[in-house]
C-alpha atoms as a PDB file:
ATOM      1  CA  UNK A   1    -110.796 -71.468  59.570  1.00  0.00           C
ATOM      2  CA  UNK A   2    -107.967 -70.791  61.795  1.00  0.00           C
ATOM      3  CA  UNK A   3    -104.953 -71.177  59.218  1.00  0.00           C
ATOM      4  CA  UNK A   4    -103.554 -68.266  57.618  1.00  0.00           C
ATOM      5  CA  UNK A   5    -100.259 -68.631  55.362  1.00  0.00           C
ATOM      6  CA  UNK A   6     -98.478 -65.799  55.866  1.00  0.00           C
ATOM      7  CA  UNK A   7     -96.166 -66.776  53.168  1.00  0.00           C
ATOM      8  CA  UNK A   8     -98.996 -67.296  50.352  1.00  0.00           C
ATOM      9  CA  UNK A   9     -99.538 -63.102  51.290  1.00  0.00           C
ATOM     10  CA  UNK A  10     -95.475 -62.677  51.023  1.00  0.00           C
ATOM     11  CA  UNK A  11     -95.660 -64.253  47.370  1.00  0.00           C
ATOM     12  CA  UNK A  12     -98.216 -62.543  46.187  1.00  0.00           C
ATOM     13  CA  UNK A  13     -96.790 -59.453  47.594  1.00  0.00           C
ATOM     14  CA  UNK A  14     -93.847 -59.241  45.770  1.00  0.00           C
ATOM     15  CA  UNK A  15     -94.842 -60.645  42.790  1.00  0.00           C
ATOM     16  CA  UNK A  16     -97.659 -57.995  42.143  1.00  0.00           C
ATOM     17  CA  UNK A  17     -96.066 -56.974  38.371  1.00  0.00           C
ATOM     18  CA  UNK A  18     -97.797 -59.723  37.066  1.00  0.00           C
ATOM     19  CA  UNK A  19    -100.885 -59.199  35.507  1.00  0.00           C
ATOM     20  CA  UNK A  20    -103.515 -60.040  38.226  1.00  0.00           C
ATOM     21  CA  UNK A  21    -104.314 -57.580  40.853  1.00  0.00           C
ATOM     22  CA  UNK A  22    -102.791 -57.893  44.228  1.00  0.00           C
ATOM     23  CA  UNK A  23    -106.053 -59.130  45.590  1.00  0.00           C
ATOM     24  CA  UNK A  24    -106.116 -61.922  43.424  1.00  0.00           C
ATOM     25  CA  UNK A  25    -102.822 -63.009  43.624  1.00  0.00           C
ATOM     26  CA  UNK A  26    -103.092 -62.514  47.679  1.00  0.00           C
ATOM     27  CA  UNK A  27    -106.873 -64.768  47.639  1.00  0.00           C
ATOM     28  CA  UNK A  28    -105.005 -67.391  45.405  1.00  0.00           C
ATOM     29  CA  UNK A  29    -101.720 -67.736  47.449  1.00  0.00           C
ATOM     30  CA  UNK A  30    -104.158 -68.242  50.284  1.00  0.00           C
ATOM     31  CA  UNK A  31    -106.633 -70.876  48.876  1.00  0.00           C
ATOM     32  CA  UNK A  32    -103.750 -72.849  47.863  1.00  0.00           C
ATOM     33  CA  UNK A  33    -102.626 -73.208  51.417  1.00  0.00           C
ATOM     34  CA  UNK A  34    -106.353 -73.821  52.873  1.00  0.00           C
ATOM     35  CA  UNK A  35    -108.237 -70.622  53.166  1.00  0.00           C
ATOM     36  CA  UNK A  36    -111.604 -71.051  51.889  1.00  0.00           C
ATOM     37  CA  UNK A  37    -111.932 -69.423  49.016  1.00  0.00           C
ATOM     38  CA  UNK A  38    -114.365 -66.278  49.996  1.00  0.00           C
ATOM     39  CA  UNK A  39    -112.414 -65.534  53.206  1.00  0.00           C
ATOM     40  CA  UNK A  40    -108.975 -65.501  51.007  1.00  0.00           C
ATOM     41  CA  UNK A  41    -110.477 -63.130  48.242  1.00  0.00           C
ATOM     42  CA  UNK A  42    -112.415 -61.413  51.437  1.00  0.00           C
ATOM     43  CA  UNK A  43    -108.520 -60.748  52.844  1.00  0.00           C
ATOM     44  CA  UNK A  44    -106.866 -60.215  49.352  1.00  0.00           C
ATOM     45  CA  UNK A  45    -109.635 -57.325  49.017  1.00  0.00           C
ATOM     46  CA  UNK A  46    -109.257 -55.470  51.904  1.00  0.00           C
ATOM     47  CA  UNK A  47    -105.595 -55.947  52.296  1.00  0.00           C
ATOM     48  CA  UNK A  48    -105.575 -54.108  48.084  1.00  0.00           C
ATOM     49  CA  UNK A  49    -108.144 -51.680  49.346  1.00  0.00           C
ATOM     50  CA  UNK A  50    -106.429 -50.067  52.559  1.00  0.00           C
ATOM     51  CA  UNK A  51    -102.876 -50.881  51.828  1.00  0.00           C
ATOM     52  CA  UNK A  52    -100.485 -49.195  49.105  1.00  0.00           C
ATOM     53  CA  UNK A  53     -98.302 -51.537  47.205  1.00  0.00           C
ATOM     54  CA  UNK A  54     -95.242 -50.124  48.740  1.00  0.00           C
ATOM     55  CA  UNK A  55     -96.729 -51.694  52.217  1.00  0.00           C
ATOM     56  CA  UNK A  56     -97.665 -54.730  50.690  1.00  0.00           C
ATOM     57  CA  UNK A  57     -94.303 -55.303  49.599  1.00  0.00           C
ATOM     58  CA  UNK A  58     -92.886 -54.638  52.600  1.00  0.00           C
ATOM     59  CA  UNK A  59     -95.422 -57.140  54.280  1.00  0.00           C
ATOM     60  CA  UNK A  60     -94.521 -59.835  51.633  1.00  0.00           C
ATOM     61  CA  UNK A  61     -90.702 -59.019  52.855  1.00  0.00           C
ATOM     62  CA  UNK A  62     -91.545 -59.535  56.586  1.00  0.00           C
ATOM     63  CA  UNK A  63     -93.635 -62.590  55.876  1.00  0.00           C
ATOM     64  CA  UNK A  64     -90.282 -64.351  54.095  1.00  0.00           C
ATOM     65  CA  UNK A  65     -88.240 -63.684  56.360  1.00  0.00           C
ATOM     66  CA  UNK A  66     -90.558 -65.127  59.439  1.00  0.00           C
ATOM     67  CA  UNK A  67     -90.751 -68.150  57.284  1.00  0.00           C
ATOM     68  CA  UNK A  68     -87.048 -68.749  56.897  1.00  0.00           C
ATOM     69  CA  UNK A  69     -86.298 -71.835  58.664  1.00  0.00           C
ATOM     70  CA  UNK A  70     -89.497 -72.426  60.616  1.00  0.00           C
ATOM     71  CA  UNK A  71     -90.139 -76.282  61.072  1.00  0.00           C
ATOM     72  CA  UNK A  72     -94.052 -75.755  60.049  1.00  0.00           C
ATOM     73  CA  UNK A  73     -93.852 -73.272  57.623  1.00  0.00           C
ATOM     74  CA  UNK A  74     -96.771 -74.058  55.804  1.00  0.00           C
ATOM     75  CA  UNK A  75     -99.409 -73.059  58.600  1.00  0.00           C
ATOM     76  CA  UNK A  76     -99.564 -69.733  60.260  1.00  0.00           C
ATOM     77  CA  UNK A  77    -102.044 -68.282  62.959  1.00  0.00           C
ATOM     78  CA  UNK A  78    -103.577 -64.602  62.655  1.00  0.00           C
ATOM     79  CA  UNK A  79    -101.576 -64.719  65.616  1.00  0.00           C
ATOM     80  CA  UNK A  80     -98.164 -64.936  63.634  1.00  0.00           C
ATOM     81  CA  UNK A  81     -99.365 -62.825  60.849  1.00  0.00           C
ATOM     82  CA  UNK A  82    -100.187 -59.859  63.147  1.00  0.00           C
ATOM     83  CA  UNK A  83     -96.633 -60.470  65.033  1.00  0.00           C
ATOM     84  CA  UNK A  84     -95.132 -59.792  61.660  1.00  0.00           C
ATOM     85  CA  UNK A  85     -96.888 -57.057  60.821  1.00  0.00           C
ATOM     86  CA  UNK A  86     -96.418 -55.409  63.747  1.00  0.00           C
ATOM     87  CA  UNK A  87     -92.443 -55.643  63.434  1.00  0.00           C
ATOM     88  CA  UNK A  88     -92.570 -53.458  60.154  1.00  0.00           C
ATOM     89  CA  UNK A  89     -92.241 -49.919  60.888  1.00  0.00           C
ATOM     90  CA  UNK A  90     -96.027 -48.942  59.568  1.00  0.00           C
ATOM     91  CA  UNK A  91     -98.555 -49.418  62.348  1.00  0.00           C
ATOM     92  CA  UNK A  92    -101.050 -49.384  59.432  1.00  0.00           C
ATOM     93  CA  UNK A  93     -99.636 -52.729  58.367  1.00  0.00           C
ATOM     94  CA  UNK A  94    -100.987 -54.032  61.650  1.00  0.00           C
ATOM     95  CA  UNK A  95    -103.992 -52.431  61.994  1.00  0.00           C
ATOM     96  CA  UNK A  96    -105.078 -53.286  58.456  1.00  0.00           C
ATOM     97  CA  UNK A  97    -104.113 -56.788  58.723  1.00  0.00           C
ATOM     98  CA  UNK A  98    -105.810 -57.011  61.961  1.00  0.00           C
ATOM     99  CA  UNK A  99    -108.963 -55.690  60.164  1.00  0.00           C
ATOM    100  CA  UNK A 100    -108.901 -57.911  56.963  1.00  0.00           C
ATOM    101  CA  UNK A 101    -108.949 -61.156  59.159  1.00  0.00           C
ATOM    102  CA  UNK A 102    -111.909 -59.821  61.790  1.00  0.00           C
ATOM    103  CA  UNK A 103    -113.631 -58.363  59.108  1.00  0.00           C
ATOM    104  CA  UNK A 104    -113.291 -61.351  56.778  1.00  0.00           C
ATOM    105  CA  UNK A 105    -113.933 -63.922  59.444  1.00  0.00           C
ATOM    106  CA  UNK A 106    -110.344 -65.683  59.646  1.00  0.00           C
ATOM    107  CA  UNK A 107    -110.876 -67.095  63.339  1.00  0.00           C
ATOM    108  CA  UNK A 108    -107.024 -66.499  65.623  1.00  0.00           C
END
Protein backbone atom coordinates (compact mmCIF):
# COMPACT_ATOMS: atom_id res chain seq x y z
CA UNK A 1 0.00 0.00 0.00
CA UNK A 2 1.51 3.19 -0.98
CA UNK A 3 -0.35 5.64 1.56
CA UNK A 4 1.23 6.58 4.65
CA UNK A 5 -0.46 9.37 6.98
CA UNK A 6 2.10 11.11 8.35
CA UNK A 7 -0.28 12.87 10.55
CA UNK A 8 -1.95 9.55 12.11
CA UNK A 9 2.17 9.06 13.36
CA UNK A 10 2.10 12.97 14.58
CA UNK A 11 -1.09 12.11 16.80
CA UNK A 12 -0.04 9.31 18.18
CA UNK A 13 3.23 10.88 18.85
CA UNK A 14 2.27 13.38 21.05
CA UNK A 15 -0.37 11.86 22.64
CA UNK A 16 1.78 8.88 24.00
CA UNK A 17 0.63 9.65 27.98
CA UNK A 18 -2.27 7.79 27.34
CA UNK A 19 -2.39 4.43 28.33
CA UNK A 20 -1.54 2.44 25.12
CA UNK A 21 1.96 2.09 24.02
CA UNK A 22 3.29 4.27 21.32
CA UNK A 23 3.16 1.39 18.93
CA UNK A 24 -0.33 1.00 19.30
CA UNK A 25 -1.40 4.30 19.21
CA UNK A 26 1.10 4.83 16.01
CA UNK A 27 -0.58 1.21 14.17
CA UNK A 28 -4.10 2.68 15.06
CA UNK A 29 -3.60 6.32 13.80
CA UNK A 30 -2.42 4.52 10.70
CA UNK A 31 -5.22 1.91 10.06
CA UNK A 32 -7.64 4.60 10.45
CA UNK A 33 -6.22 6.43 7.50
CA UNK A 34 -5.74 3.09 5.26
CA UNK A 35 -2.71 1.19 6.29
CA UNK A 36 -3.48 -2.35 6.50
CA UNK A 37 -3.52 -3.30 9.67
CA UNK A 38 -0.14 -5.60 10.00
CA UNK A 39 1.98 -3.07 8.06
CA UNK A 40 0.65 -0.15 10.57
CA UNK A 41 1.39 -2.26 13.82
CA UNK A 42 4.63 -3.58 11.65
CA UNK A 43 5.63 0.49 11.55
CA UNK A 44 4.20 1.39 15.07
CA UNK A 45 6.71 -1.49 16.30
CA UNK A 46 9.74 -0.61 14.90
CA UNK A 47 9.26 3.07 15.02
CA UNK A 48 8.70 2.18 19.50
CA UNK A 49 11.61 -0.17 19.19
CA UNK A 50 14.50 2.10 17.65
CA UNK A 51 13.18 5.46 18.52
CA UNK A 52 13.07 7.19 22.12
CA UNK A 53 9.94 9.03 22.93
CA UNK A 54 11.71 12.29 22.95
CA UNK A 55 12.23 11.59 18.95
CA UNK A 56 8.92 10.47 18.50
CA UNK A 57 7.63 13.56 19.76
CA UNK A 58 9.62 15.53 17.86
CA UNK A 59 8.51 13.47 14.69
CA UNK A 60 4.78 13.92 15.70
CA UNK A 61 5.83 17.88 15.82
CA UNK A 62 7.34 17.82 12.27
CA UNK A 63 4.51 15.74 10.90
CA UNK A 64 1.85 18.73 12.13
CA UNK A 65 3.42 21.16 10.97
CA UNK A 66 3.91 19.56 7.21
CA UNK A 67 0.24 19.05 7.43
CA UNK A 68 -0.74 22.61 8.15
CA UNK A 69 -2.55 23.81 5.24
CA UNK A 70 -1.83 21.10 2.69
CA UNK A 71 -4.87 20.70 0.22
CA UNK A 72 -4.65 16.64 0.60
CA UNK A 73 -3.76 16.26 3.94
CA UNK A 74 -5.15 13.07 4.50
CA UNK A 75 -2.68 11.01 2.17
CA UNK A 76 1.03 11.07 2.45
CA UNK A 77 3.82 9.13 0.46
CA UNK A 78 6.94 7.44 2.30
CA UNK A 79 8.19 10.00 0.14
CA UNK A 80 6.76 12.95 2.34
CA UNK A 81 7.24 11.14 5.52
CA UNK A 82 11.02 10.69 4.96
CA UNK A 83 11.19 14.57 3.74
CA UNK A 84 9.95 15.33 7.20
CA UNK A 85 12.00 13.35 8.97
CA UNK A 86 14.87 14.34 7.45
CA UNK A 87 14.22 18.17 8.35
CA UNK A 88 14.44 17.31 12.19
CA UNK A 89 17.83 17.65 13.45
CA UNK A 90 18.27 13.65 14.33
CA UNK A 91 19.46 11.75 11.28
CA UNK A 92 18.19 8.72 13.26
CA UNK A 93 14.67 10.01 12.71
CA UNK A 94 15.32 9.39 9.04
CA UNK A 95 17.08 6.46 9.00
CA UNK A 96 14.63 4.72 11.32
CA UNK A 97 11.69 5.84 9.49
CA UNK A 98 13.27 4.84 6.34
CA UNK A 99 13.72 1.35 7.92
CA UNK A 100 10.18 0.84 9.48
CA UNK A 101 8.51 1.35 5.97
CA UNK A 102 11.21 -1.06 3.88
CA UNK A 103 11.22 -3.34 6.55
CA UNK A 104 7.45 -3.37 7.04
CA UNK A 105 6.64 -3.37 3.37
CA UNK A 106 4.97 0.25 2.98
CA UNK A 107 5.67 0.52 -0.94
CA UNK A 108 7.06 4.73 -1.81
Amino acid sequence: MRQVIIIAIGGAALALAGCATPSARIATSLERYGLDAPRAQCVGDRLQRELSLSQLSRLGKAAQAYREGDTDPGRLTVADLLRVAGEIRDPRIALEVGKAAAGCGVAP
